[in-house]
PDB file of N, CA and C in Angstrom:
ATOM      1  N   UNK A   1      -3.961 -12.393 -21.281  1.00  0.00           N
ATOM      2  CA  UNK A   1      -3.570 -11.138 -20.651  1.00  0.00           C
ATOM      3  C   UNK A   1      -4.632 -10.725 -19.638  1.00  0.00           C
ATOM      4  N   UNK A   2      -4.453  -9.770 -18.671  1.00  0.00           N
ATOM      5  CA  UNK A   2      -5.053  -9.591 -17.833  1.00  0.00           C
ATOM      6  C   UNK A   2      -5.345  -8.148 -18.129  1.00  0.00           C
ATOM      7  N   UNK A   3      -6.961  -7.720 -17.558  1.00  0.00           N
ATOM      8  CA  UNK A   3      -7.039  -5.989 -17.713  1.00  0.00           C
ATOM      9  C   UNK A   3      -6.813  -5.149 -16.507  1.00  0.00           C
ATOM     10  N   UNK A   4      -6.283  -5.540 -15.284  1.00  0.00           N
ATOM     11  CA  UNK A   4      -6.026  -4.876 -14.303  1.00  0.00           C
ATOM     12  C   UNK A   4      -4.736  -4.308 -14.514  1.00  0.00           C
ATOM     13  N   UNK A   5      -4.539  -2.999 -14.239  1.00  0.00           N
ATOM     14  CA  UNK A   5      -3.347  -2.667 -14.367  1.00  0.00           C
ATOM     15  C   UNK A   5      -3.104  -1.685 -12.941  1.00  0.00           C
ATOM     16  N   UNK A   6      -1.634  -1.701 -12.887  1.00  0.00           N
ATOM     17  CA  UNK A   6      -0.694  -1.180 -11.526  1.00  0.00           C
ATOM     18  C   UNK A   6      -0.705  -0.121 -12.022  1.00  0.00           C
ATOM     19  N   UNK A   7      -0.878   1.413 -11.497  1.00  0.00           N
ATOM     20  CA  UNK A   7      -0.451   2.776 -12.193  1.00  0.00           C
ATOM     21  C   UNK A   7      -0.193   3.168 -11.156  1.00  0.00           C
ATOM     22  N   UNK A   8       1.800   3.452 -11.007  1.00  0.00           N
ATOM     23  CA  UNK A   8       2.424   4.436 -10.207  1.00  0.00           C
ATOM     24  C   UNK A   8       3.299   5.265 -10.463  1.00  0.00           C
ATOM     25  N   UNK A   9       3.504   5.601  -9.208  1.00  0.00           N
ATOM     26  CA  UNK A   9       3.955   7.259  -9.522  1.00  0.00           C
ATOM     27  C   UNK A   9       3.352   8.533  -9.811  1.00  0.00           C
ATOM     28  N   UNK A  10       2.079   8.190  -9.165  1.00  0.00           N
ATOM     29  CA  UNK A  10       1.051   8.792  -9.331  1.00  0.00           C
ATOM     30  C   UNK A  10       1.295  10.488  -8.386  1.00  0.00           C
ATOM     31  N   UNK A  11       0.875  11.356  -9.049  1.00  0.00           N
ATOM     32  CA  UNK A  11       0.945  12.727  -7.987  1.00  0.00           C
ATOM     33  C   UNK A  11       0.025  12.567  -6.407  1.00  0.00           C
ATOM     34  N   UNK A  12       0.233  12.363  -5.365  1.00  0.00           N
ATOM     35  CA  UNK A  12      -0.603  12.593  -4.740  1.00  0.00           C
ATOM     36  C   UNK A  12      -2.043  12.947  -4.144  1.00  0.00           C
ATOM     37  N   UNK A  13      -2.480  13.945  -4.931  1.00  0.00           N
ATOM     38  CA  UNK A  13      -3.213  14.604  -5.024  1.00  0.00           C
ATOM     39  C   UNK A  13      -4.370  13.908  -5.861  1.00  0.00           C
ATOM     40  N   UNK A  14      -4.080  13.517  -6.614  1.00  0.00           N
ATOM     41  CA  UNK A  14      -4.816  12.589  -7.679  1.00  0.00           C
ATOM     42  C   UNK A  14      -6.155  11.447  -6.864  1.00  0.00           C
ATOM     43  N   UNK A  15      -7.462  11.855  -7.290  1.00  0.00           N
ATOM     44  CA  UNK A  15      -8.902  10.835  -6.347  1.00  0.00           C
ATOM     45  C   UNK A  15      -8.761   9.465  -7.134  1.00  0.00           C
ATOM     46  N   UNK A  16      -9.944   9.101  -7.021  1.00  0.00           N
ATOM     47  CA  UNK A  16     -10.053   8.099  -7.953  1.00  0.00           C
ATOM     48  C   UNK A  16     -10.813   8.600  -9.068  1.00  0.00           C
ATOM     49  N   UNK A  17     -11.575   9.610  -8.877  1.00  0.00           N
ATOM     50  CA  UNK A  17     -12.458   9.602  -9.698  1.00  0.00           C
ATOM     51  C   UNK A  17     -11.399  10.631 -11.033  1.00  0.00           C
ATOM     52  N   UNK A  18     -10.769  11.369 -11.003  1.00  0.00           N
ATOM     53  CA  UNK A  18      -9.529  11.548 -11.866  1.00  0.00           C
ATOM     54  C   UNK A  18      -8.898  10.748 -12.454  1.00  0.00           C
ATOM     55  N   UNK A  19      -8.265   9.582 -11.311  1.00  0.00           N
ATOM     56  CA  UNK A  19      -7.846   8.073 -12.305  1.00  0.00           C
ATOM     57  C   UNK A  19      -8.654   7.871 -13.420  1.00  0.00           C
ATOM     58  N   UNK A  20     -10.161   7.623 -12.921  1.00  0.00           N
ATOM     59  CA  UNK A  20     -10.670   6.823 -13.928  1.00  0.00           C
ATOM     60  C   UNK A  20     -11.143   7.723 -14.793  1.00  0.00           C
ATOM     61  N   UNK A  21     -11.230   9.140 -14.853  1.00  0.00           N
ATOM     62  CA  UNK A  21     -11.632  10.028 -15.897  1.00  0.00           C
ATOM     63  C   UNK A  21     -10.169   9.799 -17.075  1.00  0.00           C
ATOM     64  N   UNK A  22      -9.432   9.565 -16.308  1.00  0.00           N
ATOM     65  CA  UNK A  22      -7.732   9.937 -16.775  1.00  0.00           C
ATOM     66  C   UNK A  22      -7.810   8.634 -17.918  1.00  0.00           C
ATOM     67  N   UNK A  23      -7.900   7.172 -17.998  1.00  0.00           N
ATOM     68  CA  UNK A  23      -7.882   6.339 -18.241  1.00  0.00           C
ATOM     69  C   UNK A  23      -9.141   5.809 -19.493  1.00  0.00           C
ATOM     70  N   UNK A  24      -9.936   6.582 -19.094  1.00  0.00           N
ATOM     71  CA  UNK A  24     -11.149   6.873 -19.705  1.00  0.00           C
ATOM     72  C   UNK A  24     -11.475   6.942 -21.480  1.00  0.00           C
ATOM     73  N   UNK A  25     -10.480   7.979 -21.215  1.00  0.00           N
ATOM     74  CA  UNK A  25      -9.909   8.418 -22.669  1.00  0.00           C
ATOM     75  C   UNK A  25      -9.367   7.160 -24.042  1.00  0.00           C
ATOM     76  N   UNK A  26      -9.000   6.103 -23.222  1.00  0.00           N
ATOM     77  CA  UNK A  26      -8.485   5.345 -23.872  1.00  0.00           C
ATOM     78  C   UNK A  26      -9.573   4.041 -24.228  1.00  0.00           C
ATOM     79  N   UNK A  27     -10.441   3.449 -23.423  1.00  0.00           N
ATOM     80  CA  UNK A  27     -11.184   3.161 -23.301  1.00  0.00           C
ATOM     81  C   UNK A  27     -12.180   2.979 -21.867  1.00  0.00           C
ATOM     82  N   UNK A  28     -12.457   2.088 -22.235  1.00  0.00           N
ATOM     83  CA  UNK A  28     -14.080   1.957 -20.648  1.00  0.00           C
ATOM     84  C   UNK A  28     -13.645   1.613 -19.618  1.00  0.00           C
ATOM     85  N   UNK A  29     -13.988   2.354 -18.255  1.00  0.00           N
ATOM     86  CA  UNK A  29     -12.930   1.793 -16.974  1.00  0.00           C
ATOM     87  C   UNK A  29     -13.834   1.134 -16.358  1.00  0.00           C
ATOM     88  N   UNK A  30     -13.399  -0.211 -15.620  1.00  0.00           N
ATOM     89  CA  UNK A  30     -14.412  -0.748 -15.057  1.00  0.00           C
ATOM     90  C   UNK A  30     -14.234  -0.545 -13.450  1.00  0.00           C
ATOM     91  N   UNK A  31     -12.800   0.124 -12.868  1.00  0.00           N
ATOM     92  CA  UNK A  31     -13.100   0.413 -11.496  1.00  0.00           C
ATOM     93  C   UNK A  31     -11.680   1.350 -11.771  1.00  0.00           C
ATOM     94  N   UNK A  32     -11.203   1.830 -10.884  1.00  0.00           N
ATOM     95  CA  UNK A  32     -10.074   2.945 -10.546  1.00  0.00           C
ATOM     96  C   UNK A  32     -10.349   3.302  -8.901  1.00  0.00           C
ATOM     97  N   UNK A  33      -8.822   3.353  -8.719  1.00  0.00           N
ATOM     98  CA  UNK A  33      -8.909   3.059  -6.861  1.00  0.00           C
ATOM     99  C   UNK A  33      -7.503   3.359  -6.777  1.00  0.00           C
ATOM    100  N   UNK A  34      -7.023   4.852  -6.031  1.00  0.00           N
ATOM    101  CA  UNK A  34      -6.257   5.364  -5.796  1.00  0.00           C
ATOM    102  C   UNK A  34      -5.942   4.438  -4.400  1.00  0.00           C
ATOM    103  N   UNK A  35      -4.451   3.752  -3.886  1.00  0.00           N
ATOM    104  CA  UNK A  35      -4.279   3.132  -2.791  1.00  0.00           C
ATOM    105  C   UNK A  35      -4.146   4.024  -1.593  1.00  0.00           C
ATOM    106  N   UNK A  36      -4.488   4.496  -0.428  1.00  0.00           N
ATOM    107  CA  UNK A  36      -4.538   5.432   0.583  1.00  0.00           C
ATOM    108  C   UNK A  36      -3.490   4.681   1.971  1.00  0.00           C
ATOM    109  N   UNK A  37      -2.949   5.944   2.621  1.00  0.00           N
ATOM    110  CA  UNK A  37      -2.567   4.887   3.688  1.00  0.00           C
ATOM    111  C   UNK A  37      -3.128   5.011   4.489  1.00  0.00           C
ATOM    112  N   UNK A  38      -3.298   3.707   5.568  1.00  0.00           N
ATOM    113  CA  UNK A  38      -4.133   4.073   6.342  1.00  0.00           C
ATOM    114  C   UNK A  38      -3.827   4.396   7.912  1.00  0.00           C
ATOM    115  N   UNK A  39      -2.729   4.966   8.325  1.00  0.00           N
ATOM    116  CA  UNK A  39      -2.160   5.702   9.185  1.00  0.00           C
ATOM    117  C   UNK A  39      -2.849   7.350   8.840  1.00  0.00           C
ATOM    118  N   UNK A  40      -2.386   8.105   7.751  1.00  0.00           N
ATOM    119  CA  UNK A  40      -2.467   9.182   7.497  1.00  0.00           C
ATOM    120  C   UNK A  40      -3.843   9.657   6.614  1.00  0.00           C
ATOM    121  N   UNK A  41      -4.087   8.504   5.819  1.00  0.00           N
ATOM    122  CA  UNK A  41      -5.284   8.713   4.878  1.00  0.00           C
ATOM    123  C   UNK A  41      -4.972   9.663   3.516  1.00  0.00           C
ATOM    124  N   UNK A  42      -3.329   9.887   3.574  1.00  0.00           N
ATOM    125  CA  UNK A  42      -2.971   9.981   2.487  1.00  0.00           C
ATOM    126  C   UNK A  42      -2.733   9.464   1.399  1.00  0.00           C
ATOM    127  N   UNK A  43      -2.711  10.035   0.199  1.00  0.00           N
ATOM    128  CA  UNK A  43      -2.295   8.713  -1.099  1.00  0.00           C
ATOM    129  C   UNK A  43      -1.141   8.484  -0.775  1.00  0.00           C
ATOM    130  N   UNK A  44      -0.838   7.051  -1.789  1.00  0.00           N
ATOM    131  CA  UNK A  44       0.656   6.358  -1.497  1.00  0.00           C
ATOM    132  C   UNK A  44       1.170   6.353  -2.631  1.00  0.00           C
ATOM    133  N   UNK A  45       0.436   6.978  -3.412  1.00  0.00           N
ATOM    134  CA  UNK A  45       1.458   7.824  -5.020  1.00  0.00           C
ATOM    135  C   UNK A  45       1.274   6.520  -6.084  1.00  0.00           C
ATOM    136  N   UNK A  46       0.187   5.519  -5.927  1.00  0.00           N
ATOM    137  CA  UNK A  46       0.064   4.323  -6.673  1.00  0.00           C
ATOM    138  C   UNK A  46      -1.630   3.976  -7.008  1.00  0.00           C
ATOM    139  N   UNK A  47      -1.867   3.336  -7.381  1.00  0.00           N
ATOM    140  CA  UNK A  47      -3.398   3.069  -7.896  1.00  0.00           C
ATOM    141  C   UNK A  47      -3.744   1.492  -8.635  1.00  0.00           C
ATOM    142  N   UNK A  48      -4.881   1.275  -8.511  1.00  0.00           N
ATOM    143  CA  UNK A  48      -5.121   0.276  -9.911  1.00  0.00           C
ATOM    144  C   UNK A  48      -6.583   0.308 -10.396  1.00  0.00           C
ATOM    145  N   UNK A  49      -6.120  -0.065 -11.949  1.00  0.00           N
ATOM    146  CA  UNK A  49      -7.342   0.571 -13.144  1.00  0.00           C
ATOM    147  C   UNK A  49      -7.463  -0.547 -13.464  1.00  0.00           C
ATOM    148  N   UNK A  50      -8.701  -0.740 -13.706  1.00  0.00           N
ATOM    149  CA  UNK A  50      -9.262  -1.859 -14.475  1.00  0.00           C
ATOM    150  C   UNK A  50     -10.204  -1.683 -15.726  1.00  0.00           C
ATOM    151  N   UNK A  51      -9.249  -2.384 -17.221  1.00  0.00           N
ATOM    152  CA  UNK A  51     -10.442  -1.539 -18.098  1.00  0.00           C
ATOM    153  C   UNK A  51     -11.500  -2.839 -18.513  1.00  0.00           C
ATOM    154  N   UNK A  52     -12.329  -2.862 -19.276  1.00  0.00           N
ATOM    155  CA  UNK A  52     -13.291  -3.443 -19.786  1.00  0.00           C
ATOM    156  C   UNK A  52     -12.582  -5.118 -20.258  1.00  0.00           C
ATOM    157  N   UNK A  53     -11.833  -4.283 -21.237  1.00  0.00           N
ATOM    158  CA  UNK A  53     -10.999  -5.443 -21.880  1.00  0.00           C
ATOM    159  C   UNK A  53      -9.414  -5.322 -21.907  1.00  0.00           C
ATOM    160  N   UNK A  54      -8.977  -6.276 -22.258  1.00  0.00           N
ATOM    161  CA  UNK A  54      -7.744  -7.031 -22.523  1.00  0.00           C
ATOM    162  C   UNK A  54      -7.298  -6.150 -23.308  1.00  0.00           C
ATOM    163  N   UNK A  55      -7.564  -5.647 -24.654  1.00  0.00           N
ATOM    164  CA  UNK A  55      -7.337  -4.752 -25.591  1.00  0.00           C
ATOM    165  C   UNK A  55      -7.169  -3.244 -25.076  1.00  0.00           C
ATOM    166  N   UNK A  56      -8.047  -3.132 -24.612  1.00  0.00           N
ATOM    167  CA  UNK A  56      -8.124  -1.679 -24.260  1.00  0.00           C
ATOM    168  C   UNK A  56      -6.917  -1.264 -22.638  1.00  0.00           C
ATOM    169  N   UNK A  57      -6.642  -2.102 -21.693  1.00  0.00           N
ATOM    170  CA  UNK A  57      -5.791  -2.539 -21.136  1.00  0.00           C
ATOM    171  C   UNK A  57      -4.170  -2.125 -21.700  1.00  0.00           C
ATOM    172  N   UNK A  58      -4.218  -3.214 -23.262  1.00  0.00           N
ATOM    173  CA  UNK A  58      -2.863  -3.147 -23.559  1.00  0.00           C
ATOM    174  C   UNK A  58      -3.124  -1.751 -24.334  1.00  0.00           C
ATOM    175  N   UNK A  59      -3.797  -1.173 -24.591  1.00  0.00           N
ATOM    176  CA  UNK A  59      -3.921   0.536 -25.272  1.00  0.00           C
ATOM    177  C   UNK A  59      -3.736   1.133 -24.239  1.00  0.00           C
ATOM    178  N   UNK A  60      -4.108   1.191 -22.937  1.00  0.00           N
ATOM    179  CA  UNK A  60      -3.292   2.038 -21.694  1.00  0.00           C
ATOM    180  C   UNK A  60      -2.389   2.042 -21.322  1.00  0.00           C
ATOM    181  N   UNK A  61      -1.603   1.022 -21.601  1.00  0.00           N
ATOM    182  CA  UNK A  61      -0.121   0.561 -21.395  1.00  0.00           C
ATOM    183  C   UNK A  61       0.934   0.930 -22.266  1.00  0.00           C
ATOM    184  N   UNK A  62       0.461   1.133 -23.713  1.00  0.00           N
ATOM    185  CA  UNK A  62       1.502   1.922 -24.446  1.00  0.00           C
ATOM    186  C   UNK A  62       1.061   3.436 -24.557  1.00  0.00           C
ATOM    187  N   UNK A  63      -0.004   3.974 -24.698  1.00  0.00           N
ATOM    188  CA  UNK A  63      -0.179   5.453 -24.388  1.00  0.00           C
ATOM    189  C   UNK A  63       0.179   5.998 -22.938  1.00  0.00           C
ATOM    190  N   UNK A  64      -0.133   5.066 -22.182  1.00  0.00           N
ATOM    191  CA  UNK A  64       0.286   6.161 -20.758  1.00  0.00           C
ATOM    192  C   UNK A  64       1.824   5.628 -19.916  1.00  0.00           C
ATOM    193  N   UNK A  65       2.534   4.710 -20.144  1.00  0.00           N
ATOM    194  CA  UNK A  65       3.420   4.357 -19.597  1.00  0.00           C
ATOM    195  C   UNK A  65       4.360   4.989 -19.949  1.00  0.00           C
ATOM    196  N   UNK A  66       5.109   5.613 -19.062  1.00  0.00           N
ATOM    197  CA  UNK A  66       6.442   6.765 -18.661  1.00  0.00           C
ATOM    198  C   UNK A  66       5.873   8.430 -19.479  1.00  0.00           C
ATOM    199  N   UNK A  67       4.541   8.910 -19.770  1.00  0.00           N
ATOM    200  CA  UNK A  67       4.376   9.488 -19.853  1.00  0.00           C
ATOM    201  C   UNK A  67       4.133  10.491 -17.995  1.00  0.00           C
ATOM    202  N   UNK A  68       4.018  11.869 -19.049  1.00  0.00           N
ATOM    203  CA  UNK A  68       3.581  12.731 -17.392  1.00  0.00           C
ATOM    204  C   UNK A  68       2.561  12.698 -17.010  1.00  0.00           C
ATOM    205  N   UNK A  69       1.918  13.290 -15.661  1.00  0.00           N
ATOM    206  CA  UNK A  69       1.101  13.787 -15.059  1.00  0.00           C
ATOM    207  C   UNK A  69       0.747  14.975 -13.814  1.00  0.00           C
ATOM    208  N   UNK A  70       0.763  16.048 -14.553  1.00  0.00           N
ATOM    209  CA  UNK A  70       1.136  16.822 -13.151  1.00  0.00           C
ATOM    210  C   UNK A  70       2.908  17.310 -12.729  1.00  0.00           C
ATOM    211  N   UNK A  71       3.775  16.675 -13.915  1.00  0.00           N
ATOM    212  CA  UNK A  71       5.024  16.988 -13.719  1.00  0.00           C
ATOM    213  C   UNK A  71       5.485  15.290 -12.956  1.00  0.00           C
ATOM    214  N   UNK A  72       4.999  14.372 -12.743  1.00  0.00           N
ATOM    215  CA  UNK A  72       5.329  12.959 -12.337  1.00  0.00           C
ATOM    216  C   UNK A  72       5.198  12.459 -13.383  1.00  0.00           C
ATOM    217  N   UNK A  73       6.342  11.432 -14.089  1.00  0.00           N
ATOM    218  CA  UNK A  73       6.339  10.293 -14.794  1.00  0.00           C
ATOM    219  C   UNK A  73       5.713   9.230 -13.989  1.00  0.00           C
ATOM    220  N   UNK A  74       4.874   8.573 -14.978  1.00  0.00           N
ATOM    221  CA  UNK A  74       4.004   7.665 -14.111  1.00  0.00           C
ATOM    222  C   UNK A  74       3.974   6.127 -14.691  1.00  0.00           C
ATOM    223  N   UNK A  75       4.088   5.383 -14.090  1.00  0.00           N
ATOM    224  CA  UNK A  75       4.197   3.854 -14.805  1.00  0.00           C
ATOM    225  C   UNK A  75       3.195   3.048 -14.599  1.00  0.00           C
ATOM    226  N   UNK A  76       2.449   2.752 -16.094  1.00  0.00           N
ATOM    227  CA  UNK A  76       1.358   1.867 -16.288  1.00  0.00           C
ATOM    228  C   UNK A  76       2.005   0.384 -16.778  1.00  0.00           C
ATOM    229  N   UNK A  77       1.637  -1.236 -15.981  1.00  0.00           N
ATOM    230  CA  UNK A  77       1.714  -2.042 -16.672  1.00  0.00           C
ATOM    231  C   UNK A  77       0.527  -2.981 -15.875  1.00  0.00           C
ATOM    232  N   UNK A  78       0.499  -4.310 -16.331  1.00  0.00           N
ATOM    233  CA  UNK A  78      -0.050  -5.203 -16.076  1.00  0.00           C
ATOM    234  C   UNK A  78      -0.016  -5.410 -14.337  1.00  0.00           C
ATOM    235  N   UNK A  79      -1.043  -5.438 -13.311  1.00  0.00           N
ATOM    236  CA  UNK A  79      -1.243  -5.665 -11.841  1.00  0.00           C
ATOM    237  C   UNK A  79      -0.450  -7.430 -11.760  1.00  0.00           C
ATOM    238  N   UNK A  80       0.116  -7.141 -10.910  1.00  0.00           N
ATOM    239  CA  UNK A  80       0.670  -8.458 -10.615  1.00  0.00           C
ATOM    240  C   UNK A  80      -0.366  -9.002  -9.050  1.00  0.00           C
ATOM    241  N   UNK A  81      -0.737 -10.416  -9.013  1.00  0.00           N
ATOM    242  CA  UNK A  81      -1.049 -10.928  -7.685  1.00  0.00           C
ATOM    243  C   UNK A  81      -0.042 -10.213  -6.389  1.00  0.00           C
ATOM    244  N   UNK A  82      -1.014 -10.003  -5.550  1.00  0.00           N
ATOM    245  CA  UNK A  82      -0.017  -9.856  -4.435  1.00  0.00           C
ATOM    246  C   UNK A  82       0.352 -10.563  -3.332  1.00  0.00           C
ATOM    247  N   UNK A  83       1.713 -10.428  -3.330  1.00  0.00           N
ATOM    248  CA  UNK A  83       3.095 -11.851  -2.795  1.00  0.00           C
ATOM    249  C   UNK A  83       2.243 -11.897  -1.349  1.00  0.00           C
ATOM    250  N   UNK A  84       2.495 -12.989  -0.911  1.00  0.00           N
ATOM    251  CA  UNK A  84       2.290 -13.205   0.215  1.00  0.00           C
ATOM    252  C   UNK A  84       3.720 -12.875   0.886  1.00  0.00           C
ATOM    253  N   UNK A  85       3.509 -12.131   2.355  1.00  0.00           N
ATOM    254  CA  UNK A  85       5.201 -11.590   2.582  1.00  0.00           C
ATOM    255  C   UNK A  85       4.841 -12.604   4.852  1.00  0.00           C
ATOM    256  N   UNK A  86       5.937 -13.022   4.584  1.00  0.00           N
ATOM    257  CA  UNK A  86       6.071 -13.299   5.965  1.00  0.00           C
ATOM    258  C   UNK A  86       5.727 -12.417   7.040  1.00  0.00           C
ATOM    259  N   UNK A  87       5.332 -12.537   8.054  1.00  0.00           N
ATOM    260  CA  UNK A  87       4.791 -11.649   9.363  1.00  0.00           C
ATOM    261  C   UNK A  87       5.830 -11.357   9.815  1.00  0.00           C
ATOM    262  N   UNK A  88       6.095  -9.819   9.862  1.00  0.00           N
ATOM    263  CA  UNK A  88       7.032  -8.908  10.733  1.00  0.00           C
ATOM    264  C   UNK A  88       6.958  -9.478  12.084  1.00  0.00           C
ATOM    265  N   UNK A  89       8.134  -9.677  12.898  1.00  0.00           N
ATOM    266  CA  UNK A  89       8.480  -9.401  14.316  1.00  0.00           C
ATOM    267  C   UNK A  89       9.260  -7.664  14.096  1.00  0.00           C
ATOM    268  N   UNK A  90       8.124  -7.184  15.035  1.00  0.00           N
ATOM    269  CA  UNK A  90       9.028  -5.804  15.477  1.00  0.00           C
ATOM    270  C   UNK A  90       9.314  -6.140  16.890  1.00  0.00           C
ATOM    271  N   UNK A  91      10.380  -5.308  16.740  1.00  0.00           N
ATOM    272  CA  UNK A  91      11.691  -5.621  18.036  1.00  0.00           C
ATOM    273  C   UNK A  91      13.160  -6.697  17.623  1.00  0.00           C
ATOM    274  N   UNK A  92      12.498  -7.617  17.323  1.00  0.00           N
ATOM    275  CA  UNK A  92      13.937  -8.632  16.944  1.00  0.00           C
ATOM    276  C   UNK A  92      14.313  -9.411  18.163  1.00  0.00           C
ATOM    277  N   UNK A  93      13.950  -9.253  19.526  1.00  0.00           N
ATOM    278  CA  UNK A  93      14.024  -9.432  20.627  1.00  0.00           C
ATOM    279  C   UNK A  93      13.542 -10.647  21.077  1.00  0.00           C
ATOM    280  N   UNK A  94      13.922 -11.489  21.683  1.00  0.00           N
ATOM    281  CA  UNK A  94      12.596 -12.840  22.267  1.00  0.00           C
ATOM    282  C   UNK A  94      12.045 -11.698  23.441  1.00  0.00           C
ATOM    283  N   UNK A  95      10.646 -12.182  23.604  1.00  0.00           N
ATOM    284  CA  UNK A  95       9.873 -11.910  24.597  1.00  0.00           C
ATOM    285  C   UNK A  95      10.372 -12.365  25.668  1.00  0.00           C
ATOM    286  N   UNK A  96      10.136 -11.632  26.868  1.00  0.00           N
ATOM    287  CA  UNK A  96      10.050 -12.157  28.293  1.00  0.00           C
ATOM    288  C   UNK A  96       9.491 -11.732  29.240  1.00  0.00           C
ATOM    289  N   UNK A  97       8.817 -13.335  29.932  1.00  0.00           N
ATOM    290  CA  UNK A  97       7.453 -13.133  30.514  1.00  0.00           C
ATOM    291  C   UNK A  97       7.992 -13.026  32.119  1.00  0.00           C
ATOM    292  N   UNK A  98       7.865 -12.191  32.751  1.00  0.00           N
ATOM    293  CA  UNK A  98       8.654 -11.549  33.879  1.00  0.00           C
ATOM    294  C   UNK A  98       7.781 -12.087  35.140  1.00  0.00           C
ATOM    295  N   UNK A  99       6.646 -12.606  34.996  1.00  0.00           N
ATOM    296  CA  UNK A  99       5.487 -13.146  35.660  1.00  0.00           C
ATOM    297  C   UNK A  99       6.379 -14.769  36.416  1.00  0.00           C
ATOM    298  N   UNK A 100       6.890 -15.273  35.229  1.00  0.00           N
ATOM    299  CA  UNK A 100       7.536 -16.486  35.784  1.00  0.00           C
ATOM    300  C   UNK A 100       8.908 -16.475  36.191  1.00  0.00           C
ATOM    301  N   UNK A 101       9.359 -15.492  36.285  1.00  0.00           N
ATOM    302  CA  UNK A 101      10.875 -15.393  36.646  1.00  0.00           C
ATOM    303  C   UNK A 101      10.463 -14.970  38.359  1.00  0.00           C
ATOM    304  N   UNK A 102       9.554 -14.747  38.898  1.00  0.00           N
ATOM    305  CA  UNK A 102       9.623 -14.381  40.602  1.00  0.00           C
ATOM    306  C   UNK A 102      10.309 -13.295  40.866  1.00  0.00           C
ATOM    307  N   UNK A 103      10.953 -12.395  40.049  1.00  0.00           N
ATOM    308  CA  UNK A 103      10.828 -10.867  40.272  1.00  0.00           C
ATOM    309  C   UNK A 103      10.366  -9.961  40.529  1.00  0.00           C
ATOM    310  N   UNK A 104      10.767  -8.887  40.622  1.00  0.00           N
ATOM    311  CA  UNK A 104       9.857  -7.809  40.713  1.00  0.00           C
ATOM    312  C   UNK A 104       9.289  -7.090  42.081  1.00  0.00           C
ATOM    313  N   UNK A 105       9.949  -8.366  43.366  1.00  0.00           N
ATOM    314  CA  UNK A 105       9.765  -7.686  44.784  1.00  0.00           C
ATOM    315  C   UNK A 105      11.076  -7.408  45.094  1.00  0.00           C
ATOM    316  N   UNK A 106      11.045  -6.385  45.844  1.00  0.00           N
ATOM    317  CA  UNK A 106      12.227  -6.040  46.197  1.00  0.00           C
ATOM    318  C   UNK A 106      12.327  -5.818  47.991  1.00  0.00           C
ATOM    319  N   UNK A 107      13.194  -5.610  48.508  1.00  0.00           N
ATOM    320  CA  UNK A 107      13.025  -5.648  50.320  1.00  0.00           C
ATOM    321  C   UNK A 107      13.518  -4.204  50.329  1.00  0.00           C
ATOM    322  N   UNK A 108      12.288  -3.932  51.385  1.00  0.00           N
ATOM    323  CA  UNK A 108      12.466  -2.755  52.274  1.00  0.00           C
ATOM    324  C   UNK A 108      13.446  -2.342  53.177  1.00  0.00           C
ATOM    325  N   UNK A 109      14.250  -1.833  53.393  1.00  0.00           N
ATOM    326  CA  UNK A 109      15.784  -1.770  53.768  1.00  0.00           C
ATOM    327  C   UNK A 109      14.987  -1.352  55.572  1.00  0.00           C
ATOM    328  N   UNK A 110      13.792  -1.012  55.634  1.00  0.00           N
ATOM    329  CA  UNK A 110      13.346  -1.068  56.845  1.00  0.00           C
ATOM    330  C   UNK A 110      12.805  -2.176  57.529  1.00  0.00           C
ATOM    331  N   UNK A 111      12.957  -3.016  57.194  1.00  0.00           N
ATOM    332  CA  UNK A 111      12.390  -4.046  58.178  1.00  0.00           C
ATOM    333  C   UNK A 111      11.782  -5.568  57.449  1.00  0.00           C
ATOM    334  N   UNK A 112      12.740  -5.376  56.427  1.00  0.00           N
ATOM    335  CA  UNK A 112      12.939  -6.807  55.580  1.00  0.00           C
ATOM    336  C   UNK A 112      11.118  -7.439  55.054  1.00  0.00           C
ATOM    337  N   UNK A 113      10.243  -6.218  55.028  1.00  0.00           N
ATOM    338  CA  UNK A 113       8.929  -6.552  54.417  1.00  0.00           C
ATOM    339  C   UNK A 113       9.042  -6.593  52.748  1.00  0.00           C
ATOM    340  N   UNK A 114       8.440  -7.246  52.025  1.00  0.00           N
ATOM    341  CA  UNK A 114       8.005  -7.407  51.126  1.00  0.00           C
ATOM    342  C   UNK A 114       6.949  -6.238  50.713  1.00  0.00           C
ATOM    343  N   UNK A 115       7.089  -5.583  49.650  1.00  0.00           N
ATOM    344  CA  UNK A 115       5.905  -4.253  48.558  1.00  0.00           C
ATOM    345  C   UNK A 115       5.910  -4.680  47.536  1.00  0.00           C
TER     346      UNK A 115
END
C-alpha cells in the first residue's frame, strides 16, 4: 500500500498548514499540499497528504472519507500516479504560414504600385 493520499473536495479556503493539522489527528503527516491554480492562485478544492506510514494512511481513509468539512463532503483515498495525457492543440485548425503563400500585397488602384 502506498501512504500518499488524494483529499478532495476540499473547501477552498483550506492552507496547507490546516490540511496537515486536519490529518494530524490521526497520525504523523509527513507533507500536506493544498493544489493551487496557477492562473488565479486560487485553491482547486483538492490536496495531497502524506502520512508516515502505510497504517496510519489506511486510518485516514476510513475516518475521514465522505465525512464533512466546513459543510463539504470530502474524499480521502489512496494518490494514484499521474496519467500522462496527450498535448492539447488549441484551435483544432491546421496552421497557416501566410509568408509562403505570396500574399498579402495588394495594388493601389492609383497607379498599379505595390504597399
Amino acid at each position: 500500500m502506498n501512504n500518499k493520499l488524494f483529499v478532495g473536495g476540499l473547501p477552498y479556503a483550506v492552507t496547507d498548514e490546516e490540511l496537515s493539522e486536519f490529518f494530524s489527528q490521526v497520525g504523523t503527516v509527513s507533507s500536506a499540499h493544498v493544489m493551487m491554480d496557477k492562473m488565479t492562485g486560487r485553491s482547486r478544492g483538492f490536496g495531497f497528504v502524506e502520512m508516515s506510514t502505510d497504517e496510519e494512511a489506511q486510518k485516514a481513509i476510513q475516518e475521514y472519507d465522505g465525512s464533512e468539512v466546513d459543510g463539504r463532503k470530502i474524499v480521502v483515498n489512496i494518490a494514484r500516479p499521474r496519467e500522462e495525457r496527450p498535448r492539447r492543440d488549441f484551435g483544432g485548425a491546421p496552421r497557416r504560414d501566410f509568408r509562403a503563400s505570396g500574399g498579402g500585397h495588394r495594388r493601389d488602384d492609383r497607379g498599379g504600385r505595390d504597399f
